[in-house]
Protein backbone atom coordinates (compact mmCIF):
# COMPACT_ATOMS: atom_id res chain seq x y z
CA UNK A 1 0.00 0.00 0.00
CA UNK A 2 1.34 3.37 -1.03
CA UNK A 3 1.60 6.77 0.41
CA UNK A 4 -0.46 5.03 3.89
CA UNK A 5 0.78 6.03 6.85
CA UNK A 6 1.90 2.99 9.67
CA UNK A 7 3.15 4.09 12.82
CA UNK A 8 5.83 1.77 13.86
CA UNK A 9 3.85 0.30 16.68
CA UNK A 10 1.05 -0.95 14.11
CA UNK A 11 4.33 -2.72 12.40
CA UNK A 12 5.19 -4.04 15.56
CA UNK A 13 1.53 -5.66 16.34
CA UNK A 14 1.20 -6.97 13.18
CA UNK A 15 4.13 -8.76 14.10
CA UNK A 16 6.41 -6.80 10.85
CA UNK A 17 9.10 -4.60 11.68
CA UNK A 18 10.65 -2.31 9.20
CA UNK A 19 13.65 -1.35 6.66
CA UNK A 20 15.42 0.98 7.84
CA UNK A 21 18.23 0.81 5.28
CA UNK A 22 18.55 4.35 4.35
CA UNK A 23 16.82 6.16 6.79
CA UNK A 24 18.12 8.79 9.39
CA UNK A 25 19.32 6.99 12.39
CA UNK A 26 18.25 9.36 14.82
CA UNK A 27 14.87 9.63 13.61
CA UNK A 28 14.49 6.11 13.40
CA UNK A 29 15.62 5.44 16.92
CA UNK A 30 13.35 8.40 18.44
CA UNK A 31 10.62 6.53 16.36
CA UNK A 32 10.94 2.98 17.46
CA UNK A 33 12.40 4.00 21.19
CA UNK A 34 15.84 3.24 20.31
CA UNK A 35 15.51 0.40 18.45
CA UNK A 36 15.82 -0.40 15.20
CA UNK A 37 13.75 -2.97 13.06
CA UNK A 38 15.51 -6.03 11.18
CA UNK A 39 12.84 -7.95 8.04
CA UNK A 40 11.72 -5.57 5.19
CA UNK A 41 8.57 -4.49 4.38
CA UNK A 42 7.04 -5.43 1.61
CA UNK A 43 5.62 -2.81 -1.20
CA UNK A 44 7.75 -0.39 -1.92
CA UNK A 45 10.53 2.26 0.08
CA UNK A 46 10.28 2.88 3.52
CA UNK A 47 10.29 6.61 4.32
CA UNK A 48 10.07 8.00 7.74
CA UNK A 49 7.94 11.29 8.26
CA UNK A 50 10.24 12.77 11.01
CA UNK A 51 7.09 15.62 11.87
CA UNK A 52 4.70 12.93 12.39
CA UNK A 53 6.60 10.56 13.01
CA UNK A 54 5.35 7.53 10.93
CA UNK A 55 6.41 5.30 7.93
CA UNK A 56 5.49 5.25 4.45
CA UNK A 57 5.31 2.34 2.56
């Protein structure tokens, strides 16, 4: 699904975490409470929206 937003937690209970291959570090750590996620998602590039902080797929 494109251009949806999925907070990182809705990742997490849908048992999914995300790509963050090319995403801001610090952003993704403030996202996901200092923790990073390890499996892709599938669909498309990730992208982080740093002012809500959410992911695109």
């Amino acid at each position: 699904v494109k251009d949806t937003a999925v907070t990182t937690k809705a990742y997490a209970d849908n048992g999914t975490t995300l790509d963050v291959s090319g995403l801001d570090d610090a952003a993704i750590k403030a996202a996901t409470g200092g923790t990073t996620g390890a499996p892709t998602v599938t669909g498309g590039a990730v992208k982080f929206d740093a002012d809500n902080n959410k992911y695109f797929v």
